[in-house]
Protein backbone atom coordinates (compact mmCIF):
# COMPACT_ATOMS: atom_id res chain seq x y z
CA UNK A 1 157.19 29.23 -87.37
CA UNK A 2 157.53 27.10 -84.37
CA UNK A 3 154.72 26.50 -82.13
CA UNK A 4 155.96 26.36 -78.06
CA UNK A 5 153.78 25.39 -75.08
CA UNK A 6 153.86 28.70 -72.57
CA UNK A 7 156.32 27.56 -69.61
CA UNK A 8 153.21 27.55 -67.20
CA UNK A 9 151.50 25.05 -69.05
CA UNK A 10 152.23 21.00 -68.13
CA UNK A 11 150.55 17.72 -68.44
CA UNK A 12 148.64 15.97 -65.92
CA UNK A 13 146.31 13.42 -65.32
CA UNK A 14 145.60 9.73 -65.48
CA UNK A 15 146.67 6.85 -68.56
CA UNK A 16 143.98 7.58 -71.31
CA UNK A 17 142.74 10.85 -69.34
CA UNK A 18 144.86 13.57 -69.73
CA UNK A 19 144.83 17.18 -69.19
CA UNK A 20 147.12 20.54 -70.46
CA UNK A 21 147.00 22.43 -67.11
CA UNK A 22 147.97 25.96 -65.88
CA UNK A 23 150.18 26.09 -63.15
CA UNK A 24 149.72 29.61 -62.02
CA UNK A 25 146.20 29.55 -62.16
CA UNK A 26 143.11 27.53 -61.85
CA UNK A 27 142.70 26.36 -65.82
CA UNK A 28 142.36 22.80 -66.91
CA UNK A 29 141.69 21.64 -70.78
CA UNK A 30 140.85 18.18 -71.58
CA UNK A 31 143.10 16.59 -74.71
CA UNK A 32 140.39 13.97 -75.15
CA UNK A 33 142.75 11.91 -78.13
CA UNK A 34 146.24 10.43 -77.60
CA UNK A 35 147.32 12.18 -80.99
CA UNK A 36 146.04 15.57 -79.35
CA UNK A 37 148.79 15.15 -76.61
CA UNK A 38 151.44 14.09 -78.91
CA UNK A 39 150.88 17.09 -80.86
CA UNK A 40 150.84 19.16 -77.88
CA UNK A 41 153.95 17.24 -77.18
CA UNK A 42 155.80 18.31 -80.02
CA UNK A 43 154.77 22.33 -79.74
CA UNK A 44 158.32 22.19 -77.82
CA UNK A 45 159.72 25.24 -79.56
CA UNK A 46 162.44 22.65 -81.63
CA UNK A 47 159.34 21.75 -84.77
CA UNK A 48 158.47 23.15 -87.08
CA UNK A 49 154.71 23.71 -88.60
CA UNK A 50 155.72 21.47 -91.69
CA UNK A 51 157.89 19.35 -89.39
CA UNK A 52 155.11 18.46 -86.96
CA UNK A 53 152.16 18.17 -89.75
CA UNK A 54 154.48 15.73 -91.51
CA UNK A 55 155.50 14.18 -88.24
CA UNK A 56 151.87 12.86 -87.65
CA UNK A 57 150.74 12.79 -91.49
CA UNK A 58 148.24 15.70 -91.03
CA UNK A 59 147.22 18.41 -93.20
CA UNK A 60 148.62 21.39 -92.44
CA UNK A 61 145.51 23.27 -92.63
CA UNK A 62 143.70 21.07 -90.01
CA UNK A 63 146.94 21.45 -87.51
CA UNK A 64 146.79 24.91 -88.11
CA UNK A 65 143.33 24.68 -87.32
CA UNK A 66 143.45 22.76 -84.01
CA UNK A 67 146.72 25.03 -82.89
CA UNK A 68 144.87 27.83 -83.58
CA UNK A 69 142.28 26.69 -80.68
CA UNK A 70 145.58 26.74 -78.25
CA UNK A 71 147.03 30.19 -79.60
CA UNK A 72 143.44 31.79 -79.35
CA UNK A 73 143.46 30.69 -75.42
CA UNK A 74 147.51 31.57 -74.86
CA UNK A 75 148.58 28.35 -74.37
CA UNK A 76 150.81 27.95 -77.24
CA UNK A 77 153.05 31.32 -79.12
CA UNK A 78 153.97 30.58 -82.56
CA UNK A 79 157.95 31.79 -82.60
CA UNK A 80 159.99 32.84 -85.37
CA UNK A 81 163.07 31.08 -84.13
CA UNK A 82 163.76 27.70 -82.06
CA UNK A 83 163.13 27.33 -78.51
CA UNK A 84 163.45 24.27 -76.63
CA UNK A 85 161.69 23.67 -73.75
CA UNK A 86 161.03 20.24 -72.05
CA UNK A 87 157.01 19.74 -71.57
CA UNK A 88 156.65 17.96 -67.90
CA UNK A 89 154.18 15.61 -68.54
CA UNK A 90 152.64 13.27 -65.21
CA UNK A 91 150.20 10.76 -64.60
CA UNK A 92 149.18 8.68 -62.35
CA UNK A 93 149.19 4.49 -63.81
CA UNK A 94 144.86 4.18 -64.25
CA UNK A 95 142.17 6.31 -63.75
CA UNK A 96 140.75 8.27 -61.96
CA UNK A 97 142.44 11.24 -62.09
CA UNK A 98 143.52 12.38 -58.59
CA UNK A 99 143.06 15.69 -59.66
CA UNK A 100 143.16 17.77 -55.91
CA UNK A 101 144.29 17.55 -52.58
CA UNK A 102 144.17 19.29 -49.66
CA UNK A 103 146.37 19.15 -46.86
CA UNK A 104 146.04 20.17 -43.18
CA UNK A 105 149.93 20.65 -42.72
CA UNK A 106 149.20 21.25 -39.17
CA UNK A 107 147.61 20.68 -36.01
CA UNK A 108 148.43 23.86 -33.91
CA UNK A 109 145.96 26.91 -34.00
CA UNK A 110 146.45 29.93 -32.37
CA UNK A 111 142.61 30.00 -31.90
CA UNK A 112 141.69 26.98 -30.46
CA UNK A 113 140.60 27.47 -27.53
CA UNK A 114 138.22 30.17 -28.69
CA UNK A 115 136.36 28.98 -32.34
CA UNK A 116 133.05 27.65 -31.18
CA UNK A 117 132.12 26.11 -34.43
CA UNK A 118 135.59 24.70 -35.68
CA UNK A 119 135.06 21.33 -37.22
CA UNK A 120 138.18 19.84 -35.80
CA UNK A 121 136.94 20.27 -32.39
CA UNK A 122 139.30 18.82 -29.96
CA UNK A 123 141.81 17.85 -32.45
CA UNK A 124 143.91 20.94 -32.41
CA UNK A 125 146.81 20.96 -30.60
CA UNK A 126 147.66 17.88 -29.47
CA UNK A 127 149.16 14.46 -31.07
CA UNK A 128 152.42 13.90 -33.19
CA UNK A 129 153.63 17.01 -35.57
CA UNK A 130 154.70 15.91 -38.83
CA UNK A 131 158.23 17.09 -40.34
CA UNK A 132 158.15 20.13 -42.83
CA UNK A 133 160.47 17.81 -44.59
CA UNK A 134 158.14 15.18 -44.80
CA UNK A 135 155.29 17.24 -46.42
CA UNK A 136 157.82 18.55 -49.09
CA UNK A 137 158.43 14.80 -49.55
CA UNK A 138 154.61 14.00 -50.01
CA UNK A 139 154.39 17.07 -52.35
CA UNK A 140 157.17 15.02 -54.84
CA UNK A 141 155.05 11.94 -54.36
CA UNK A 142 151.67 13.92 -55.18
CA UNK A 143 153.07 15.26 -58.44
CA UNK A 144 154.46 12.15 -59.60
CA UNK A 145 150.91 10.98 -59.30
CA UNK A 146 149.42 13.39 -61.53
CA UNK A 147 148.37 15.48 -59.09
CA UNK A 148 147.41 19.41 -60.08
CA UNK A 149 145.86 21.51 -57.66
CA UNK A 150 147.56 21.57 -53.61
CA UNK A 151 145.41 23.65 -51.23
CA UNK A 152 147.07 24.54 -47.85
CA UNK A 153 145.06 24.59 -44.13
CA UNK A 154 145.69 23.25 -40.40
CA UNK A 155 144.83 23.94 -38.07
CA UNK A 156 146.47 27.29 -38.47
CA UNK A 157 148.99 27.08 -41.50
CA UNK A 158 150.89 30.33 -40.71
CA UNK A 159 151.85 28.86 -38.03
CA UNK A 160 153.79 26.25 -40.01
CA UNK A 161 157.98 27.02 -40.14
CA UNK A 162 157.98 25.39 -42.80
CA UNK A 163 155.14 26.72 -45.17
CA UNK A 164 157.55 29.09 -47.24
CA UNK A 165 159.36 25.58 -48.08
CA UNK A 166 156.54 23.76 -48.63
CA UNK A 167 154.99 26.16 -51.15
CA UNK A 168 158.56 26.62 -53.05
CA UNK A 169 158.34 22.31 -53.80
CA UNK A 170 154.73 22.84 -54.73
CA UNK A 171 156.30 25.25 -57.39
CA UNK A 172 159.37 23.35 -58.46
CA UNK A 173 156.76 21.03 -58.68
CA UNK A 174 154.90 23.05 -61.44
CA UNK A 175 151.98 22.44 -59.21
CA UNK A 176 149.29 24.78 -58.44
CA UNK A 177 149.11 26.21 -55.46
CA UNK A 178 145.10 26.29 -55.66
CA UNK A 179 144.21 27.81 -52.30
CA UNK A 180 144.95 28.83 -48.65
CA UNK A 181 142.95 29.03 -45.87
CA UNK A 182 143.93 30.96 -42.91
CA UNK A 183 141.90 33.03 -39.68
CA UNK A 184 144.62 35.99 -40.30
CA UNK A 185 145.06 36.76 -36.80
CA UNK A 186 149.07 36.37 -37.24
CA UNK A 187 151.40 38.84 -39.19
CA UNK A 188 154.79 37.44 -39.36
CA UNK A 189 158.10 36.69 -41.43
CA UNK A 190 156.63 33.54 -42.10
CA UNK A 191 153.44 35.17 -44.06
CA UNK A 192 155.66 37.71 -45.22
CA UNK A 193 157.78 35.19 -47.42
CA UNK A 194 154.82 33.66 -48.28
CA UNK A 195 153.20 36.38 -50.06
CA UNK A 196 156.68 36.96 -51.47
CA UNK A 197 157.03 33.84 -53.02
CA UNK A 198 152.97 34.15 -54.58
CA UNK A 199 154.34 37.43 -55.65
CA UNK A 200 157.65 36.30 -57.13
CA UNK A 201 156.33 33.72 -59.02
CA UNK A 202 152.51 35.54 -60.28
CA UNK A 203 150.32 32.68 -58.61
CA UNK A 204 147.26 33.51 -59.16
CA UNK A 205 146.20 31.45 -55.61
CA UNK A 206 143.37 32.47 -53.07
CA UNK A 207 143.97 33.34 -49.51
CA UNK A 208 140.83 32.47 -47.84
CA UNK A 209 140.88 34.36 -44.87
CA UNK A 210 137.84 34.08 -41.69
CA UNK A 211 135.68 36.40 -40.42
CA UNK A 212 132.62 35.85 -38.52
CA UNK A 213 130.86 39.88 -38.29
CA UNK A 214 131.23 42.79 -39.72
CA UNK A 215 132.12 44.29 -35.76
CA UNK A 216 134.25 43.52 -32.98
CA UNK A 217 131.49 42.30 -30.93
CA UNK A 218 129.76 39.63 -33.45
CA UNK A 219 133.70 38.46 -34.50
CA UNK A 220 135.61 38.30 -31.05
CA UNK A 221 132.98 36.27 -29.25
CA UNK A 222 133.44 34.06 -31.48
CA UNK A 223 137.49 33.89 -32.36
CA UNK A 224 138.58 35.78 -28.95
CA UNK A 225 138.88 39.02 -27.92
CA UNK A 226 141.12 41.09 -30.34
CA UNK A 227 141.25 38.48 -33.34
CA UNK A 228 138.49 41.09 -35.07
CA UNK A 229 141.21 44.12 -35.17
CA UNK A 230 144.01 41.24 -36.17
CA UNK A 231 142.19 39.38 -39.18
CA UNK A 232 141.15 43.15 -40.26
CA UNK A 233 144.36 44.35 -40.39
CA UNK A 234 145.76 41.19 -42.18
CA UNK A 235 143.14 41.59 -45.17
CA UNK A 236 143.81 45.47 -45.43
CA UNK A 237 147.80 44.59 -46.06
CA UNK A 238 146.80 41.89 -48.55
CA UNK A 239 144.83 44.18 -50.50
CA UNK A 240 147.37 46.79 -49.92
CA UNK A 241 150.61 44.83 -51.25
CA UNK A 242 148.31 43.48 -54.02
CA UNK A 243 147.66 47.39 -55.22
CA UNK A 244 151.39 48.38 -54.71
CA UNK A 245 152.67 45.02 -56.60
CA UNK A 246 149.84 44.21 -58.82
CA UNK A 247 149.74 40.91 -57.84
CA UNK A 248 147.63 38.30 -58.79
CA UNK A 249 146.41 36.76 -55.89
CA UNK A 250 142.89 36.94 -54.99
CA UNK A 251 141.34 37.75 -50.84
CA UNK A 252 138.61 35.53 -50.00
CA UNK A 253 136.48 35.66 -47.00
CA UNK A 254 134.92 32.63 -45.12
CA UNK A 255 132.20 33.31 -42.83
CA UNK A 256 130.13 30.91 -40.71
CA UNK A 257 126.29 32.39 -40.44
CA UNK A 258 124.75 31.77 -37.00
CA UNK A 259 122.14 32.71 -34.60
CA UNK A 260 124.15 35.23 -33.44
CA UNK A 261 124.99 37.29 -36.56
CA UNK A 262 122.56 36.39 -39.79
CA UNK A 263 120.63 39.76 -39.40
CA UNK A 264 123.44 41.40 -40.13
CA UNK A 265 124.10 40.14 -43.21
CA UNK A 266 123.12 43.53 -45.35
CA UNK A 267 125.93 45.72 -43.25
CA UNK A 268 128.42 43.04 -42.80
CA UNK A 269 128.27 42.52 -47.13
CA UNK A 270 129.11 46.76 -47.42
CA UNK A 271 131.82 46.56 -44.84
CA UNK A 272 133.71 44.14 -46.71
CA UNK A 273 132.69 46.13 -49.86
CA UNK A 274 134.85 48.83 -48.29
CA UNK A 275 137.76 46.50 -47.41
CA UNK A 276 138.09 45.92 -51.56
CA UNK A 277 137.78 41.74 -51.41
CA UNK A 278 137.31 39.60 -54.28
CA UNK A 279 134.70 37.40 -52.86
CA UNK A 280 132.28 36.67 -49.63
CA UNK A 281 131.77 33.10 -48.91
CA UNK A 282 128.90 31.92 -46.56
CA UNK A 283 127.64 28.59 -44.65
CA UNK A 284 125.22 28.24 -42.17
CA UNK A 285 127.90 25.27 -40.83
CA UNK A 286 127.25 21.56 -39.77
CA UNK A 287 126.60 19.61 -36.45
CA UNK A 288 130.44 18.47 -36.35
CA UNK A 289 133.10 19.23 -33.83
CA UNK A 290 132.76 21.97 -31.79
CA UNK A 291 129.17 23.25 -33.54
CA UNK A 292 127.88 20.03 -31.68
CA UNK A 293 128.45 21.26 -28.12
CA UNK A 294 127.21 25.18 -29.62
CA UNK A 295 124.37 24.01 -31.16
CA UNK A 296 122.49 26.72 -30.31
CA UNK A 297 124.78 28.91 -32.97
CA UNK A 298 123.38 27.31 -35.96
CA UNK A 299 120.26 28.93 -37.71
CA UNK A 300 117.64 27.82 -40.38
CA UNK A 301 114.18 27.73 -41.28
CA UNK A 302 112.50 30.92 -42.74
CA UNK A 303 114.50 33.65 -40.94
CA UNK A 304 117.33 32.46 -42.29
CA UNK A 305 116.14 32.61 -46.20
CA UNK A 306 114.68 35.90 -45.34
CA UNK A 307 118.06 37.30 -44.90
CA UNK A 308 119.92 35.33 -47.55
CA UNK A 309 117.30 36.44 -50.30
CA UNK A 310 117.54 40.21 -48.99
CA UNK A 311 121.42 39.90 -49.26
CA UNK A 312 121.16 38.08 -52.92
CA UNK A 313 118.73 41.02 -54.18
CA UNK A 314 121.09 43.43 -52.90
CA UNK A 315 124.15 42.05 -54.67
CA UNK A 316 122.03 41.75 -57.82
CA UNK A 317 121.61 45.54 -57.65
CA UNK A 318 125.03 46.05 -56.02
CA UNK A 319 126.49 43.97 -59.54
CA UNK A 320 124.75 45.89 -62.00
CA UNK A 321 125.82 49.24 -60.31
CA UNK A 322 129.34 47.97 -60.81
CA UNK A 323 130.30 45.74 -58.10
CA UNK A 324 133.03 43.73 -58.76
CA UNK A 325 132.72 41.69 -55.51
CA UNK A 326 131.27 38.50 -55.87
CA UNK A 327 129.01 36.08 -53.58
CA UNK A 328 128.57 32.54 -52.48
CA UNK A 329 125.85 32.05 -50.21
CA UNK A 330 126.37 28.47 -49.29
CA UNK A 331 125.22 26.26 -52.41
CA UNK A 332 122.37 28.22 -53.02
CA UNK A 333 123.23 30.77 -55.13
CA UNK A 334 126.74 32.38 -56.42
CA UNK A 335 127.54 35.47 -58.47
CA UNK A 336 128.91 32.99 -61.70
CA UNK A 337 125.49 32.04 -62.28
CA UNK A 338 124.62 35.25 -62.66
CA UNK A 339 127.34 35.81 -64.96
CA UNK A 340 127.39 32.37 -67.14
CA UNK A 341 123.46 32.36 -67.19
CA UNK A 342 123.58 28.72 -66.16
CA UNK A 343 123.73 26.74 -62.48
CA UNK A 344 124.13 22.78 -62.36
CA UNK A 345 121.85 20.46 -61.57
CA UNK A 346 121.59 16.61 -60.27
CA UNK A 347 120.18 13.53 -61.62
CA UNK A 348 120.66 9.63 -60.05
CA UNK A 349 123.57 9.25 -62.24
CA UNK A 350 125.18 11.82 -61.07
CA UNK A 351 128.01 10.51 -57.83
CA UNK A 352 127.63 12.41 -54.20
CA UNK A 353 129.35 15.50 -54.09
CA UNK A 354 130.83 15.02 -57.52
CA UNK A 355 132.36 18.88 -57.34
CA UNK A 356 135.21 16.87 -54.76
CA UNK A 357 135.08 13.03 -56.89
CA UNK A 358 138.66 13.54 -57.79
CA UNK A 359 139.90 15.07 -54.81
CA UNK A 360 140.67 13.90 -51.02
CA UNK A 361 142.18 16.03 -48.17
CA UNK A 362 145.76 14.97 -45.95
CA UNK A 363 144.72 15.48 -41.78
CA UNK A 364 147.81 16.64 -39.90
CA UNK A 365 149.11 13.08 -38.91
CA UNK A 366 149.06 12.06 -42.94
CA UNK A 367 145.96 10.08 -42.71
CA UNK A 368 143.51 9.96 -46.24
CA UNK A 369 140.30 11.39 -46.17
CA UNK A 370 137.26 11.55 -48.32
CA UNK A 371 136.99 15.62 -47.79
CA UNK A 372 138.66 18.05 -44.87
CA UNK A 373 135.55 16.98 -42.51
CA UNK A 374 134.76 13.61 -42.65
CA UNK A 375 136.71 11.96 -40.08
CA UNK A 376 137.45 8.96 -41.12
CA UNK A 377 140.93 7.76 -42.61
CA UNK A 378 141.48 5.41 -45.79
CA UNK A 379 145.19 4.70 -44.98
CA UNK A 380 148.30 7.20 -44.12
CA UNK A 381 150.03 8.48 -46.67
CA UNK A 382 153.27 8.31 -45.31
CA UNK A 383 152.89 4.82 -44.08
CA UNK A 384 151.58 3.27 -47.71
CA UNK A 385 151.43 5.97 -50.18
CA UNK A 386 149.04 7.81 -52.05
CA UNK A 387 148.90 5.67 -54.84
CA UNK A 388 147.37 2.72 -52.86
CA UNK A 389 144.90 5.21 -50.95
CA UNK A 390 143.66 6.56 -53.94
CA UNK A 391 142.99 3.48 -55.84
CA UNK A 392 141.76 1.33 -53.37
CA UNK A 393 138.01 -0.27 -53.27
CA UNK A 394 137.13 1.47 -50.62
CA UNK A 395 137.73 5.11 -51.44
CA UNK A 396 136.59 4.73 -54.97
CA UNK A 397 133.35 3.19 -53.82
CA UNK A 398 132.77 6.54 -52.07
CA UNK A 399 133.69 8.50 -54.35
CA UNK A 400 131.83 7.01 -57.65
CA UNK A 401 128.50 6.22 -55.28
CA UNK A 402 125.70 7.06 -57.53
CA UNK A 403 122.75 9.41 -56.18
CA UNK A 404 120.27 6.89 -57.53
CA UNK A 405 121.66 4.83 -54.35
CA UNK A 406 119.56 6.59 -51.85
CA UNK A 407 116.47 5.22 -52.84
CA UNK A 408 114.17 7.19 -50.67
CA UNK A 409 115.32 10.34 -52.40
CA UNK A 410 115.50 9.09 -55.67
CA UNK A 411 111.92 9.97 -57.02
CA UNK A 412 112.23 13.83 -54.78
CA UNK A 413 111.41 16.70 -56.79
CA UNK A 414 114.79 18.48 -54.57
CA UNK A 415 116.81 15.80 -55.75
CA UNK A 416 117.94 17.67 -59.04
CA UNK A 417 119.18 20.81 -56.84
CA UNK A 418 120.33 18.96 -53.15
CA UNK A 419 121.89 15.97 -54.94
CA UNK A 420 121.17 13.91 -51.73
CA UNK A 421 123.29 16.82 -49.39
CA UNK A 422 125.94 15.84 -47.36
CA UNK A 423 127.19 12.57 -46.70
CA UNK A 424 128.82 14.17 -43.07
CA UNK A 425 125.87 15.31 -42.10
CA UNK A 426 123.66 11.96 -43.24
CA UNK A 427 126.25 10.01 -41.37
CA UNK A 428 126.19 7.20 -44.15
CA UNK A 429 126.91 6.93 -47.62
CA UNK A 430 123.34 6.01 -48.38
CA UNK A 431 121.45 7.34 -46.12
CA UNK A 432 119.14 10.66 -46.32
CA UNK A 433 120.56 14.52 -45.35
CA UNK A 434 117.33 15.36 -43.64
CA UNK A 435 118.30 18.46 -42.92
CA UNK A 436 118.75 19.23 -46.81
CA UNK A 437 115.74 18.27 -47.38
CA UNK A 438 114.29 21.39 -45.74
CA UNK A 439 116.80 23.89 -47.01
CA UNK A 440 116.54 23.23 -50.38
CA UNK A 441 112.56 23.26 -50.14
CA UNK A 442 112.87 26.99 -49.04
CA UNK A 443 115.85 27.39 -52.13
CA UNK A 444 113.44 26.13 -54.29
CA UNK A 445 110.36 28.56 -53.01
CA UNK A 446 112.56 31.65 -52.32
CA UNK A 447 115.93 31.89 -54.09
CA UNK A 448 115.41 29.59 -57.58
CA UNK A 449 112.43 31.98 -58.54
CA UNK A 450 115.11 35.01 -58.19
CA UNK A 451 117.58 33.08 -60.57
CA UNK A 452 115.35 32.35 -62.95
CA UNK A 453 114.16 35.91 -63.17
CA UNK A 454 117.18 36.80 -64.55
CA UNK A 455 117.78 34.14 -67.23
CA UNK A 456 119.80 31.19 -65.46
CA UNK A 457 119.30 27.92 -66.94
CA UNK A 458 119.59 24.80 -65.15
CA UNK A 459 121.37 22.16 -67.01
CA UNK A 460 123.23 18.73 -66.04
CA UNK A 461 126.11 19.00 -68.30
CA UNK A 462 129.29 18.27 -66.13
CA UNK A 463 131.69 18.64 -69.13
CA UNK A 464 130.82 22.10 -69.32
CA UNK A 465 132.51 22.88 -65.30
């Protein structure tokens, strides 16, 4: 018999830190020994069992053994007859792993002038727009690198001529197209080839899509009069072409909880029930772009809780009646750890926002940032590369800062479940997210109690993510 990789499945990663990856869906296994990969290596469809245990001087029972591992999870089909297939293997030169980016292919939103709460602010729409070609360039350079897992956003990426393009390199690429985030208020050709291509080649991606209420009245005053009816419409064909295809693509929505519509969170949750979506996503948002001059949008404090630990007990009951919907209220709670029994907690080893250490977003113009909202730029990427962004001092100083850093939180009994918040909203790398520091008090006295209820454990075992 002759063991073969599946076609979806390539190498990525860093020198000594390498990974067998899926490329049309989110799936990432660790081949923690050089002779692991050079096994994996030679599962090309051309060896033999006999050929490959001799190959590397292993018994054939302890290859079978170890294949076996990679049959059970379909990663590798044992065939009766040769088939050759080349196994793409890339990496970027030393570690770490550059793992995810995100890029912001474009300025120009159709909203702009209505999203009170956008976190680019006054950045949309104006300044130099970069050349579809040029992004399908940087796509060629990200792969090279090692790079897995491309999410798309602008600004308003529909908008984008040349998105269809951009997400046929991320394929030829035998990238994965990890996510896209859109405010589905346009229906086009351009979307229309989109889905095509998702379709065509059984990406298993995420259209995040945003809706702020579960009415016209709640949504509109925030995106504009009409954009309710439009992003609506737009989720009920995605779920639609999904049922008549049987695509794999899953419908997201993103909604920003504010003063205006958090007591509605119990009717908004069975309305999107009844539009069939895979998952609700919620945040309370940050004092950043335009949320700064519409302050009076964001809510906290008790009230808030109130709701969020009506809306969790109702999804609990929601679940067990069948649901398949799932739930994200900000980082408090999600359905998983419901599911998995277990939820992830902090200690001062830990880095800051370790879920994003081997990630960085692309801003419109090509500048490197730490994450999508953090506004400040290591380098362009189309002036000097990614390469040199990645790896230099100052980016990997953020990104491997230790929690133990901020030494006034370092003895908190929050610390194991805020991991020191947000660096945006602390405005330093070592300084203190006050405003976690509240939130996470009223996690720990209203929502944790509700977890551990129903048998999640807490543990700080990143190797299990």
């Amino acid at each position: 018999m002759y063991p073969r990789v599946k076609d979806c499945f390539v190498i990525r990663g860093a020198e000594g830190d390498q990974y067998i990856v899926d490329t049309k869906k989110f799936r990432i296994i660790p081949l923690r020994d050089s002779l692991f990969v050079d096994i994996i290596l030679a599962c090309n469809g051309s060896n033999n069992v006999s050929r490959i245990a001799k190959k590397f001087d292993v018994n054939i029972d302890d290859l079978m053994s170890f294949l076996d591992l990679f049959i059970s999870e379909e990663i590798i089909k044992m065939l009766p007859i040769k088939k050759h297939r080349e196994i793409t293997v890339k990496l970027c030169s030393q570690q770490p792993w550059l793992r995810e980016v995100h890029l912001d292919i474009t300025n120009r939103c159709n909203l702009a002038n209505f999203c009170r709460h956008c976190f680019r602010g006054e950045k949309l729409n104006i300044g130099k727009v970069v050349d579809g070609h040029m992004w399908i360039g940087l796509i060629k350079e990200l792969s090279n690198f090692g790079v897995y897992n491309v999410a798309i956003s602008g600004g308003e990426p529909m908008l984008e001529k040349s998105l269809p393009n951009i997400l046929k390199s991320i394929v030829k690429e035998e990238m994965l197209l990890g996510a896209i985030f859109t405010n589905g208020t346009i229906w086009s050709k351009i979307v229309e080839e989109v889905v095509a291509i998702i379709i065509d080649k059984n990406i298993s991606t995420t259209f995040y899509i945003s809706l702020d209420g579960p009415n016209r009245e709640l949504h509109d005053k925030n995106r504009g009069r009409g954009s309710f009816d439009k992003t609506v419409s737009f989720i009920k064909k995605m779920v639609s072409i999904r049922e008549k295809t049987g695509a794999s693509y899953k419908i997201s929505v993103n909604s920003l909880i504010s003063s205006e519509n958090f007591r509605d969170l119990a009717a908004w949750y069975d309305y999107l029930l009844g539009l069939r979506i895979d998952r609700w996503r919620l945040t309370s948002g940050r004092l950043v772009g335009n949320l700064k001059d519409n302050h009076f949008l964001v809510v906290g404090g008790e009230s808030l809780f109130d709701e969020y630990v009506g809306l969790i007990r109702k999804h609990i009951i929601d679940r067990q009646a069948g649901s398949e919907m799932l739930l994200n209220v900000e980082s408090f709670f999600n359905t998983n750890m419901l599911v998995d029994k277990t939820a992830y907690i902090f200690s001062g080893e830990n880095v800051m926002c370790d879920y994003k250490q081997n990630a960085c977003s692309v801003e419109p113009n090509g500048n490197v940032q730490f994450c999508t909202s953090w506004n400040k730029s290591f380098g362009n990427v189309f002036d000097i590369g990614i390469e040199k962004i990645w790896q230099s001092k100052e980016m990997q100083v953020m990104k491997n800062n230790p929690i133990k850093n901020i030494s006034e939180c370092l003895y908190c009994d929050l610390l194991e479940f805020c991991g020191v918040g947000c660096r945006l909203v602390a405005k330093d790398i070592n300084s203190k997210d006050k405003q976690s520091c509240e939130r996470y008090k009223m996690f720990v006295e209203r929502i944790l109690p509700i977890l551990s209820d129903y048998g999640v454990k807490f543990i700080n075992d990143r190797s299990e993510i």
